[in-house]
Protein backbone atom coordinates (compact mmCIF):
# COMPACT_ATOMS: atom_id res chain seq x y z
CA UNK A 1 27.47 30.39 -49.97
CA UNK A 2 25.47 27.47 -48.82
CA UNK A 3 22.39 29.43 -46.41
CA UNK A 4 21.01 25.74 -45.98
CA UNK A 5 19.47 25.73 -42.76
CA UNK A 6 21.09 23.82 -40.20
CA UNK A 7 19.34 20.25 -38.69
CA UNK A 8 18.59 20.35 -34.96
CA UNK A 9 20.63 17.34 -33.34
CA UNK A 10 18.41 15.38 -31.11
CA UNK A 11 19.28 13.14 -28.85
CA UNK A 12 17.04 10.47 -27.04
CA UNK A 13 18.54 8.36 -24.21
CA UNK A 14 16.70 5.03 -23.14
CA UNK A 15 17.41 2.47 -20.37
CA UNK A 16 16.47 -0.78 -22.57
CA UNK A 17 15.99 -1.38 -26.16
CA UNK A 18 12.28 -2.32 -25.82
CA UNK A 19 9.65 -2.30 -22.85
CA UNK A 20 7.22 0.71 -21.34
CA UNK A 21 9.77 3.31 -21.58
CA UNK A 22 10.47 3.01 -25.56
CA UNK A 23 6.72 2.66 -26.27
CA UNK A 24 6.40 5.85 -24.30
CA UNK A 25 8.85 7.99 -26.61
CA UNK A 26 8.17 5.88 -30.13
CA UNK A 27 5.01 8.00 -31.35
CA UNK A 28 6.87 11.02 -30.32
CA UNK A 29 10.13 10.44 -32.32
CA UNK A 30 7.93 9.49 -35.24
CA UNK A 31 6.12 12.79 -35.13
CA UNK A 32 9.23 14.84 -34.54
CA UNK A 33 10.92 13.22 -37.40
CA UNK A 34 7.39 14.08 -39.92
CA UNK A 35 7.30 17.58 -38.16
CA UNK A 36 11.02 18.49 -38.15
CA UNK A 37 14.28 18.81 -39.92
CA UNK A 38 16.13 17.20 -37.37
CA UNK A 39 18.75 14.01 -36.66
CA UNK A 40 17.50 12.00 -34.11
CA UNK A 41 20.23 9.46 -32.21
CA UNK A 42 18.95 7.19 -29.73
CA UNK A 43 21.60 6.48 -27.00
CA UNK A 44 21.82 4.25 -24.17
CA UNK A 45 21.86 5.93 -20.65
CA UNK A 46 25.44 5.35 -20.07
CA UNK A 47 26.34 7.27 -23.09
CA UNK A 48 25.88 10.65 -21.13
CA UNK A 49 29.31 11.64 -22.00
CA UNK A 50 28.04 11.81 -25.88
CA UNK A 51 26.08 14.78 -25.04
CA UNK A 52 29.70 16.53 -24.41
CA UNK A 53 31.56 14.81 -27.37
CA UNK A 54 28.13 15.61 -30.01
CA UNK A 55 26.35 18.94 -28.27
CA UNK A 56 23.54 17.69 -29.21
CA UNK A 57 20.27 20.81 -29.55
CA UNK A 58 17.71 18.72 -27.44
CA UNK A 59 17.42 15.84 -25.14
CA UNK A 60 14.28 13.71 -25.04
CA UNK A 61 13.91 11.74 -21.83
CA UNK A 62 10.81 8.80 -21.33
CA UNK A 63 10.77 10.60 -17.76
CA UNK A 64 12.76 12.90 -15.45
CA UNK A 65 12.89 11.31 -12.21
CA UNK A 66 12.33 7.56 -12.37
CA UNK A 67 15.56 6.27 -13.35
CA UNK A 68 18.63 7.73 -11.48
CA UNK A 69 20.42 8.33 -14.80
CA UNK A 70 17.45 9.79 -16.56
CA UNK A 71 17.32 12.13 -13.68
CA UNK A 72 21.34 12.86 -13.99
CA UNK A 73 21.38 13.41 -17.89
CA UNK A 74 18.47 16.04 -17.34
CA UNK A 75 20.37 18.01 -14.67
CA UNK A 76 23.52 18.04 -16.74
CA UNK A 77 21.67 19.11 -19.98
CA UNK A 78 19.86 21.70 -18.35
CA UNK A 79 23.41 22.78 -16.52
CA UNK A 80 24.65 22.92 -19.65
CA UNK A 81 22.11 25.62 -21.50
CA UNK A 82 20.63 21.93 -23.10
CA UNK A 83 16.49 21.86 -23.41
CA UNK A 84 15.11 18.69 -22.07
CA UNK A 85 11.65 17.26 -23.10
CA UNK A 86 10.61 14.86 -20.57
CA UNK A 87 7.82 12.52 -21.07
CA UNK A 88 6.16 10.35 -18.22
CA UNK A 89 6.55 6.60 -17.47
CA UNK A 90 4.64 6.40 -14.28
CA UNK A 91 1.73 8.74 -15.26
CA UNK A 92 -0.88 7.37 -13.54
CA UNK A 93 -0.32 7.82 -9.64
CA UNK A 94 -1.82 8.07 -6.33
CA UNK A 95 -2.64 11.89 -6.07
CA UNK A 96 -3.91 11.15 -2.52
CA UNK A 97 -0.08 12.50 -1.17
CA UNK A 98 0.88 8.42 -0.65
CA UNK A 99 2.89 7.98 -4.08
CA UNK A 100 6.62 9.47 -3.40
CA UNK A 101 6.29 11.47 -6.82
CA UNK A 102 9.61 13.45 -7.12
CA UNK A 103 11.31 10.00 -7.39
CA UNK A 104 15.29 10.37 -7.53
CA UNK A 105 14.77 14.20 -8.37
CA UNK A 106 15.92 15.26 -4.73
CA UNK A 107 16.11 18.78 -6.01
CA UNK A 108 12.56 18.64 -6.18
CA UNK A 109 13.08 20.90 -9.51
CA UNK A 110 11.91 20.62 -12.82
CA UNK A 111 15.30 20.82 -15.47
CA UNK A 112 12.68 19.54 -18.05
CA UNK A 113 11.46 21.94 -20.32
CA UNK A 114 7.51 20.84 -20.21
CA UNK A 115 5.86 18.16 -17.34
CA UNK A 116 3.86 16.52 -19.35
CA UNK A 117 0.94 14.92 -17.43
CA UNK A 118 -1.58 12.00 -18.44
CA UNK A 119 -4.89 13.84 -17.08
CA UNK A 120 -6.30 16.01 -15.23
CA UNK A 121 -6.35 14.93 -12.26
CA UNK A 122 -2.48 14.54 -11.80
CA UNK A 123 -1.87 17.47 -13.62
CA UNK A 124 -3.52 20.06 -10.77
CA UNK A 125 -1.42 17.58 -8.32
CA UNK A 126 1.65 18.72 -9.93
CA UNK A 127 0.56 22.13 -9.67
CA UNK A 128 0.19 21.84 -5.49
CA UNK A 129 3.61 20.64 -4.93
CA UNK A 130 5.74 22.54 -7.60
CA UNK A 131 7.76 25.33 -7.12
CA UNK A 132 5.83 28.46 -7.77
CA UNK A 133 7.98 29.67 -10.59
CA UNK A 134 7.48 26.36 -12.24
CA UNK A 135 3.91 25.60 -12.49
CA UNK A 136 3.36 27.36 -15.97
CA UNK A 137 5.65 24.31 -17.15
CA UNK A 138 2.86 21.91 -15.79
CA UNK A 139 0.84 20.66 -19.24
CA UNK A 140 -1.45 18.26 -20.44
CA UNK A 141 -0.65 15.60 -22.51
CA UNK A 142 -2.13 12.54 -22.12
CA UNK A 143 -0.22 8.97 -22.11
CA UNK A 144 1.67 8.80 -25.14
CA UNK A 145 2.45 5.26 -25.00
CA UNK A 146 -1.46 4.48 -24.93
CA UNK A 147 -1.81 5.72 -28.54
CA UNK A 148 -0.48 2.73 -30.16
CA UNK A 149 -3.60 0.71 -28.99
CA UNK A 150 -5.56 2.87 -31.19
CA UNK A 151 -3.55 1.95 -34.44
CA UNK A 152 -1.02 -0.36 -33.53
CA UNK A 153 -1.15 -4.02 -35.03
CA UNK A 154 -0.46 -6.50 -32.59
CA UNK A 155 0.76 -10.45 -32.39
CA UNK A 156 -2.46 -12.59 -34.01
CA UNK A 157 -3.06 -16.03 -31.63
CA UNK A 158 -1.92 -18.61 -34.59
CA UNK A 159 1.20 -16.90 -34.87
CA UNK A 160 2.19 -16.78 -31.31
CA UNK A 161 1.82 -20.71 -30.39
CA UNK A 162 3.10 -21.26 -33.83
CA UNK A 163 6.14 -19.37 -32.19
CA UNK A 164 6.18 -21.57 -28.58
CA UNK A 165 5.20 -24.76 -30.21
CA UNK A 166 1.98 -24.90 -27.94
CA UNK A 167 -0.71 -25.05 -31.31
CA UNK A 168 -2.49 -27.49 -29.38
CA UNK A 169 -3.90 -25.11 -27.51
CA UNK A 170 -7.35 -23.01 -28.37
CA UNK A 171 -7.95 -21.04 -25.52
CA UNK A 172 -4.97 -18.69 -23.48
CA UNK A 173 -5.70 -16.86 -20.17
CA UNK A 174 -3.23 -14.65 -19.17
CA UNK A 175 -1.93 -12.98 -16.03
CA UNK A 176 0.32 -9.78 -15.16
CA UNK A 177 2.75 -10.34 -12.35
CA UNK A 178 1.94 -8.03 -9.33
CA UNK A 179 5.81 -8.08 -8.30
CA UNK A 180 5.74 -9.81 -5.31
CA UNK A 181 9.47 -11.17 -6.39
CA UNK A 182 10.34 -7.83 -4.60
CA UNK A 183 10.16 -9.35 -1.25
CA UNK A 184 13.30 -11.11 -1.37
CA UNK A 185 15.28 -8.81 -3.53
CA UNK A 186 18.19 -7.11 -1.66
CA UNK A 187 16.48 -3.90 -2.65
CA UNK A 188 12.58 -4.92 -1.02
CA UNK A 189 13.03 -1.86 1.58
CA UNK A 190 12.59 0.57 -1.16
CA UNK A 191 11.11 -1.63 -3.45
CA UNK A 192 8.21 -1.71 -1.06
CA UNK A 193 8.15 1.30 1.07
CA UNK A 194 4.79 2.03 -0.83
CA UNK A 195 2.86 -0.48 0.90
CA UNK A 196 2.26 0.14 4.81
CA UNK A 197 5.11 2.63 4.97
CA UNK A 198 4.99 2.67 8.08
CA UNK A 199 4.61 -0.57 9.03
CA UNK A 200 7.92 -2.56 7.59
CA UNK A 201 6.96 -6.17 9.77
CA UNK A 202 2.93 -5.55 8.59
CA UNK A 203 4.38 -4.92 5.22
CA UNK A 204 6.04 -7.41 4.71
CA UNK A 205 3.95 -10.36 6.21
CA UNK A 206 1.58 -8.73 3.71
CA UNK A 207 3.26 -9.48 0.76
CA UNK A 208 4.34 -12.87 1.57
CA UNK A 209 0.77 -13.50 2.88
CA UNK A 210 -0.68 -12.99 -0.71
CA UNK A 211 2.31 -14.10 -2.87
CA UNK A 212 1.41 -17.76 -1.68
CA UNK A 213 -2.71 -16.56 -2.05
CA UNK A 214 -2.19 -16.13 -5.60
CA UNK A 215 0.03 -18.87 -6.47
CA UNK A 216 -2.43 -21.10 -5.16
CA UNK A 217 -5.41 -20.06 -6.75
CA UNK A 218 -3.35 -20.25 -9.87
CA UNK A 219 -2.09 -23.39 -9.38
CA UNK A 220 -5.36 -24.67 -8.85
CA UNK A 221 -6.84 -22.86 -12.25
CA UNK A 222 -3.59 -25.09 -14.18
CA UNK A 223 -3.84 -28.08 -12.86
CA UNK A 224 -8.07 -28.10 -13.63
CA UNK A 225 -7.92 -26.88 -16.85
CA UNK A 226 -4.97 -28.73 -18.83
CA UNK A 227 -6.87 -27.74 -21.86
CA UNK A 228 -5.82 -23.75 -21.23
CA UNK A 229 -2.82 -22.26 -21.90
CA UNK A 230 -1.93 -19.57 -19.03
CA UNK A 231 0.44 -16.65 -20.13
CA UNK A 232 1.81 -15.01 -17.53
CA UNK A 233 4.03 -11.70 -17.36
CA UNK A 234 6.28 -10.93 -14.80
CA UNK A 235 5.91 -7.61 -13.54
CA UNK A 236 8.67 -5.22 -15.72
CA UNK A 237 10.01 -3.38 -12.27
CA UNK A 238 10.20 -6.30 -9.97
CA UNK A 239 14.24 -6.50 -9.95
CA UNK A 240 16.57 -4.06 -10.06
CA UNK A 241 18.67 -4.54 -13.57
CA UNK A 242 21.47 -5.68 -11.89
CA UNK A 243 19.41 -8.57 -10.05
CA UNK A 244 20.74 -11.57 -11.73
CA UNK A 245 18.42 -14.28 -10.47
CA UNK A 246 14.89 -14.16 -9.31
CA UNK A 247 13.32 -15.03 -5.92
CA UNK A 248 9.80 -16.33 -5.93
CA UNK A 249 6.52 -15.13 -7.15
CA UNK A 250 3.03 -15.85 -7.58
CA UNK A 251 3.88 -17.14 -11.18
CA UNK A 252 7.42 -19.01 -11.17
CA UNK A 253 6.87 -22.14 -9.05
CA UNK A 254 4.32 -22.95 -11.72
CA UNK A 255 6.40 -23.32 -14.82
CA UNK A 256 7.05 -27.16 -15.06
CA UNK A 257 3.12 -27.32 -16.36
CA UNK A 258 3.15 -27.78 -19.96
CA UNK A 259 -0.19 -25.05 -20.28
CA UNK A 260 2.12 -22.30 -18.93
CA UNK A 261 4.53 -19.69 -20.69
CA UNK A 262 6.37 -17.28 -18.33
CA UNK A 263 7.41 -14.24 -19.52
CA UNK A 264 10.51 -11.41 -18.54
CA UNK A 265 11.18 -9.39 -21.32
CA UNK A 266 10.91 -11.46 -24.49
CA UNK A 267 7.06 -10.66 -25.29
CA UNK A 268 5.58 -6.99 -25.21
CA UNK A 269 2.86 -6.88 -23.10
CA UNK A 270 0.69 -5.87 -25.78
CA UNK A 271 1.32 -9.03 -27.75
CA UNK A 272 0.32 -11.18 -24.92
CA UNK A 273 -3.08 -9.46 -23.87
CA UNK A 274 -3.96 -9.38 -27.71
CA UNK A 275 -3.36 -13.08 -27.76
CA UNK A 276 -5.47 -13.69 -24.68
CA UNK A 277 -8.90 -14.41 -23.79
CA UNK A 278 -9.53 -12.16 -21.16
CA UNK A 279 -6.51 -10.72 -18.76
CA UNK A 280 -6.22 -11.33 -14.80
CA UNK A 281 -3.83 -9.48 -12.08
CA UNK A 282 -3.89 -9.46 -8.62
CA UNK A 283 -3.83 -5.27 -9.10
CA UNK A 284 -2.02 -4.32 -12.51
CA UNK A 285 -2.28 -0.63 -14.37
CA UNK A 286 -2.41 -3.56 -17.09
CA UNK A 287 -6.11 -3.75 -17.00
CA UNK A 288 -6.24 -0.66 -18.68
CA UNK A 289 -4.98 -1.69 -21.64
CA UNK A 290 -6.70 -4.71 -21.72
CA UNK A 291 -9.90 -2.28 -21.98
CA UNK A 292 -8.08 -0.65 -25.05
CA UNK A 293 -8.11 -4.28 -26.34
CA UNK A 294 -11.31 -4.60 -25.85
CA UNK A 295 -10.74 -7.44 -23.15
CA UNK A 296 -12.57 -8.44 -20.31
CA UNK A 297 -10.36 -8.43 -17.02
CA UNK A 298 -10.61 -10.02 -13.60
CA UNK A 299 -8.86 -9.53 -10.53
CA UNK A 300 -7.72 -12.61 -8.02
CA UNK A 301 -8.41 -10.15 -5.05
CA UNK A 302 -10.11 -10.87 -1.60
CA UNK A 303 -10.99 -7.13 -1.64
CA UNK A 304 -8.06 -6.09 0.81
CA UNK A 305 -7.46 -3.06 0.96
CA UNK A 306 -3.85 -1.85 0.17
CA UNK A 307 -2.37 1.91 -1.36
CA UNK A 308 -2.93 1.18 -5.02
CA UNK A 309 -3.99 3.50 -8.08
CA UNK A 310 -7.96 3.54 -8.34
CA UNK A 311 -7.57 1.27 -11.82
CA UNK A 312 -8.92 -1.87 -9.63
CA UNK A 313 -12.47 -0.36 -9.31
CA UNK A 314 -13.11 -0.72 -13.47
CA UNK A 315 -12.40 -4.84 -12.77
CA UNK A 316 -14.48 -7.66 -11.15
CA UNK A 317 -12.67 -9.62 -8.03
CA UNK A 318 -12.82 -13.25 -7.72
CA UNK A 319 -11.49 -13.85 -4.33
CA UNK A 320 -10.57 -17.41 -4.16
CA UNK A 321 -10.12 -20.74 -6.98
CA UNK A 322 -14.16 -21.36 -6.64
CA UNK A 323 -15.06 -17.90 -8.36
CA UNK A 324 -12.63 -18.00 -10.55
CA UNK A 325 -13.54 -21.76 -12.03
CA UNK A 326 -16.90 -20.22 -12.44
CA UNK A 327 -15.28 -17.17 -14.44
CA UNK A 328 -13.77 -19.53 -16.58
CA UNK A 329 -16.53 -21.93 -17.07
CA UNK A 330 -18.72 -18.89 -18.21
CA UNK A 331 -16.42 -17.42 -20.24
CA UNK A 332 -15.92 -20.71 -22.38
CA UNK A 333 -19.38 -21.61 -22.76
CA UNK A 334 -20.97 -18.23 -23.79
CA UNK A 335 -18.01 -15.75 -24.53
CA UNK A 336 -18.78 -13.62 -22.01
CA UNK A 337 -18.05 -12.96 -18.24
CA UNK A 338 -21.31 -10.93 -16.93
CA UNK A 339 -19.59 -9.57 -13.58
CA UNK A 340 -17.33 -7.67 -16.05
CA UNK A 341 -20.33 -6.29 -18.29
CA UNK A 342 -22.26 -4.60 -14.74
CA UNK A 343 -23.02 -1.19 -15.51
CA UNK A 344 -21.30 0.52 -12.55
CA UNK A 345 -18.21 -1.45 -13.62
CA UNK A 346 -18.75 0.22 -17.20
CA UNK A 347 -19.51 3.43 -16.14
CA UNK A 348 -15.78 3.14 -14.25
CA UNK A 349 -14.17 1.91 -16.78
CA UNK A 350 -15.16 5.19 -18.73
CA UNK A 351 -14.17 7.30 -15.76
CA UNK A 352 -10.44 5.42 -15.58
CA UNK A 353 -9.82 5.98 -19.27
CA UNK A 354 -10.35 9.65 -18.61
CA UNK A 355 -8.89 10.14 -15.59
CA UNK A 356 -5.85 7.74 -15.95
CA UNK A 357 -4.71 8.59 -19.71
CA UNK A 358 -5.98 12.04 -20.76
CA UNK A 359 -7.37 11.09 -24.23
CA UNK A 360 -8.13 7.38 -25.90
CA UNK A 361 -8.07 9.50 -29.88
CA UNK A 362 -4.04 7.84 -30.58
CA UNK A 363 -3.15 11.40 -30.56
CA UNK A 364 -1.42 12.15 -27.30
CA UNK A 365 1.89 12.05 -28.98
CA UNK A 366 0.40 15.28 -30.96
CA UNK A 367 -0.36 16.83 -27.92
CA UNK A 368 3.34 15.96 -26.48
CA UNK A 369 4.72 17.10 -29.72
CA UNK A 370 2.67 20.53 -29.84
CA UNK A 371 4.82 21.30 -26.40
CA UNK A 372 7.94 19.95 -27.92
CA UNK A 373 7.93 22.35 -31.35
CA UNK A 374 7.45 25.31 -28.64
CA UNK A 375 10.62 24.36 -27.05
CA UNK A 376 12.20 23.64 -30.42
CA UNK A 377 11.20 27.10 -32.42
CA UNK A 378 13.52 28.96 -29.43
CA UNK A 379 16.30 26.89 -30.04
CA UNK A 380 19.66 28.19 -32.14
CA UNK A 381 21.17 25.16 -34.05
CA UNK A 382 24.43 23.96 -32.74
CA UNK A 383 24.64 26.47 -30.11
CA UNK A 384 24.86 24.01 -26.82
CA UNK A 385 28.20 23.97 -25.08
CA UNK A 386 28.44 20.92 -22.69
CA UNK A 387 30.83 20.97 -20.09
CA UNK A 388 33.28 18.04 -19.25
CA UNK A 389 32.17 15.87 -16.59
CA UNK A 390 35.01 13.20 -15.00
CA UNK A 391 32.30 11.03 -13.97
CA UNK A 392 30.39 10.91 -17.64
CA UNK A 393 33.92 10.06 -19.22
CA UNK A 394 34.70 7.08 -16.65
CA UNK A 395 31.18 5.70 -17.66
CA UNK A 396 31.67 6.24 -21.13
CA UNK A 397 35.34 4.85 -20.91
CA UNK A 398 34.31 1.56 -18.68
CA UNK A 399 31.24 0.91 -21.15
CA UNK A 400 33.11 1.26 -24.63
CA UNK A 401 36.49 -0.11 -23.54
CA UNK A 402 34.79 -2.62 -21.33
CA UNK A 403 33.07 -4.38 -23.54
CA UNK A 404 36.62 -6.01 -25.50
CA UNK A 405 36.77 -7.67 -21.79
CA UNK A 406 32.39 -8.73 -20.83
CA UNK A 407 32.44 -12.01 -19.99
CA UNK A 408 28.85 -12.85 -18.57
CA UNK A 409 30.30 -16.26 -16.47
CA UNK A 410 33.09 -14.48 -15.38
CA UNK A 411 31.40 -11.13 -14.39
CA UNK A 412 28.11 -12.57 -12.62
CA UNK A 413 30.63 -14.09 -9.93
CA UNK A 414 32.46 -11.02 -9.45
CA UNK A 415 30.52 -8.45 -7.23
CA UNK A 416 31.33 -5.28 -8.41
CA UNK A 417 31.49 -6.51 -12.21
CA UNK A 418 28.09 -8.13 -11.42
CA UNK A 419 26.60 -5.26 -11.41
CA UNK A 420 27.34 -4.22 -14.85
CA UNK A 421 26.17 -7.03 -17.13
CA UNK A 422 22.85 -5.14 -17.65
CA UNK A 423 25.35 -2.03 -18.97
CA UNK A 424 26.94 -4.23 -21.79
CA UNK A 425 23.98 -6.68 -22.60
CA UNK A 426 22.04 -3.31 -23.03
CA UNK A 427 24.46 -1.23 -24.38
CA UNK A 428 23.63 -1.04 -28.38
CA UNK A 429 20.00 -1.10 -27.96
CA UNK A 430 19.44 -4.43 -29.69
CA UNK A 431 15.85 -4.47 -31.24
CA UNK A 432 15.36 -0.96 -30.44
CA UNK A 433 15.39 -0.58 -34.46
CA UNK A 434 12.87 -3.44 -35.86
CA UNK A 435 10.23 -2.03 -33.09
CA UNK A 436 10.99 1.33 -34.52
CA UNK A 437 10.09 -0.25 -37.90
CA UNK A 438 7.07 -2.09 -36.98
CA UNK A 439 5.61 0.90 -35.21
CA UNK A 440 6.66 3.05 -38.20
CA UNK A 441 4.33 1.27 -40.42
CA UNK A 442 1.32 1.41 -38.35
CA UNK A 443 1.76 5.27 -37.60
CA UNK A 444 1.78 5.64 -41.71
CA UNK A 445 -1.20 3.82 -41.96
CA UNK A 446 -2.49 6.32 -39.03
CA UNK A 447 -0.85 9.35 -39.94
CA UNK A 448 -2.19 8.98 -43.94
CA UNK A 449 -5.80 8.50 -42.31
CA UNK A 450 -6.18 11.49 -40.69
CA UNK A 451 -4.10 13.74 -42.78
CA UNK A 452 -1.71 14.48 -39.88
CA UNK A 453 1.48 14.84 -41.73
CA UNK A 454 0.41 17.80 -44.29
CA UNK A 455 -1.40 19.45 -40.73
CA UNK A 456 2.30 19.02 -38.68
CA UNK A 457 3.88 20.87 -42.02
CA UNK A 458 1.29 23.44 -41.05
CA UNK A 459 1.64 23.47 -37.79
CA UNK A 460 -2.16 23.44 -37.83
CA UNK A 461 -3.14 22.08 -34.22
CA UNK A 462 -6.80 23.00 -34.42
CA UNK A 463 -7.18 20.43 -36.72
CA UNK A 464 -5.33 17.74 -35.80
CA UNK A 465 -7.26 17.74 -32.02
CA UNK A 466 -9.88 19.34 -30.31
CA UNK A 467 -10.12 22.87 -30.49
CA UNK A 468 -10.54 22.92 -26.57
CA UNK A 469 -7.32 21.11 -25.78
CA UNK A 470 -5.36 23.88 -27.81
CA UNK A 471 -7.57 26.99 -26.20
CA UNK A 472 -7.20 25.06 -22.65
CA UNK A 473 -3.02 25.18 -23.08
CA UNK A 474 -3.30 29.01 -24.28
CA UNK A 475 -5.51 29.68 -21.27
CA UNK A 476 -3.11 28.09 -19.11
């Protein structure tokens, strides 16, 4: 008689193969897999109807409530008798009541198992507006997809304009998109209901006030120093994934200058601030992690003021091309921008790491993990009985039968079909595995450093973090 115990069977859905979301759930699989006996199959959104076919033990989700399917697959897992472990993609937002948090969870319910929160602050937020019978699910975490800035390895300069044919170059400056693209999307009304809800005329005119604003200051910065390369990102969430074409931004009327690179999805953002000299946004949560860099950042701002995350208050603000020349300049001729280096902009910068990602020690993933081996201790191997949902099996059916027929020329000019070339361009989560190898590597390196693998056998928390974080989670 074999009395082998069985594996858990874990599934993990994503909406992309690589981008914010994976990085978000990477450091958490890789723990799971040192911690646990467990198979682990990453799935793409549209493969709900898996969960039926497999009855899978657990679902891990990068959030809950951001993506409409992420949202649908924890509903059905949780109507199902299915634990969900929900991480969080947009961690760090306005707790002033402006940021519409519940996102497409209408029910305003939590069919996670844990919410995992990045700090603090948005963690007693959570606890205001939750259901009462809900708020012991409310936990710390921290921002898992921070840690790999602590231990990750990251593209080096030479190799990078090896890679665009741009060696020529010595110095990069780069730039995160805002997403002013938005504006002309067919989806700008919720795209930016954020900004001056209500206000739509004021909001708008905004945007396309200080679309052109930027563009020109950046324009300006290109054409006067031919000798820099500018790197610019376009903001990850300004199209919808069935958006086919782009309208204008602040970044892609500049692109027939040979010192600029434009960016979608190819490059990680990582791998571009690493490469750069210092970073620059209008207003990007990307400044952040150009601190975990150890960049400086700047931001082309005129000071307006706008509902925004408090992230902008650990930058300097050059408001027109004149201040930012003289950033430059400086920068190139000692190394340095001073305006960055104030100490009230320090002393910030301090504050934001705190309040915006929990904990800068690479360990949040422990601390999501700690929740996650609660949930998984209660769970009964291949006890999960999914019921049959009609609208699951069409998706399933149209994705895996579909694909014999995707033809990108002849879809993009049908509407309906249009809509789902994202579906079968996504569909097998192509590089999703070489990331998972390269950030495999680096969490060895990490994990053999600390000791963290023989502590997870252990289940020895105290050790791995602080013992307050552990007593502050018993204490509620």
């Amino acid at each position: 008689m074999n009395n082998k115990p069985k594996k858990l069977k874990i599934f993990c859905f994503l909406d992309k193969a690589v981008g914010r979301d994976t990085e978000i759930v990477l450091p958490v699989l890789y723990g799971l897999e040192k911690a646990i006996n467990c198979e682990l199959t990453v799935l793409f959104i549209w493969d709900i109807h898996k969960i039926k076919i497999e009855k899978p033990d657990l679902i891990i989700l990068p959030n809950a409530k951001g993506h409409h399917m992420y949202f649908e697959i924890a509903k059905y897992a949780y109507q199902c008798g299915i634990k969900v472990f929900a991480l969080e993609s947009e961690g760090n937002f306005r707790t002033d009541g402006s940021f519409p948090y519940w996102g497409y969870n209408k029910d305003q319910f939590f069919y996670q198992e844990w919410v995992t929160c990045w700090s603090e602050r948005t963690q007693e937020f959570i606890k205001k507006i939750a259901p009462n019978e809900q708020k012991e699910k409310i936990v710390l975490t921290g921002a898992t997809g921070f840690d790999r800035y602590v231990y990750g390895k990251f593209m080096q300069r030479d190799v990078f304009l090896k890679k665009y044919n741009k060696e020529k170059y010595t110095k990069i400056i780069g730039y995160a998109g805002w997403g002013f693209g938005k504006i002309y999307s067919a989806h700008k009304d919720v795209a930016l209901n954020h900004i001056f809800p209500n206000d739509k005329e004021k909001r708008f005119e905004w945007v396309k006030k200080y679309r052109v604003y930027v563009r020109d200051i950046l324009k300006l910065a290109i054409e006067n120093n031919p000798d820099i390369l500018f790197v610019f990102k376009r903001h990850p969430k300004e199209a919808f994934e069935s958006d086919l074409s782009e309208g204008p931004n602040e970044m892609n009327e500049l692109l027939d200058y040979d010192n600029v690179l434009y960016f979608w999805h190819k490059e990680q953002i990582h791998d571009l601030i690493n490469v750069s000299d210092f970073w620059m946004g209008f207003e990007t949560t990307t400044s952040l992690e150009g601190w975990m860099l150890g960049k400086q950042t700047i931001l082309i701002n005129d000071g307006t003021d706008f509902p925004r995350n408090n992230l902008h208050i650990g930058s300097p603000k050059v408001s027109n091309y004149t201040e930012l020349q003289e950033v430059i300049d400086e920068y190139y001729i000692t190394q340095d921008i001073k305006i960055f280096s104030r100490p009230e902009l320090q002393k910030n910068r301090a504050f934001l790491i705190h309040d915006t990602i929990g904990y800068a020690d690479g360990k949040n993933h422990l601390r999501a993990l700690y929740f996650l081996i609660k949930t998984l201790n209660k769970i009964e191997p291949g006890e999960s009985k999914p019921k049959l949902n009609l609208r699951h099996l069409r998706l399933y059916f149209l994705m895996h039968f579909g694909k014999y027929f995707f033809n990108k020329n002849i879809f993009a000019k049908l509407p309906y079909f249009r809509k789902t070339i994202y579906v079968f361009e996504s569909m097998n989560l192509t590089g999703f595995e070489s990331r998972r190898k390269e950030y495999w590597k680096t969490m060895d390196e990490f994990y053999k450093k600390h000791h963290i693998e023989e502590k997870l056998n252990k289940q020895d928390w105290e050790s791995i973090f602080p013992l307050d974080f552990v007593n502050q989670q018993q204490n509620g």
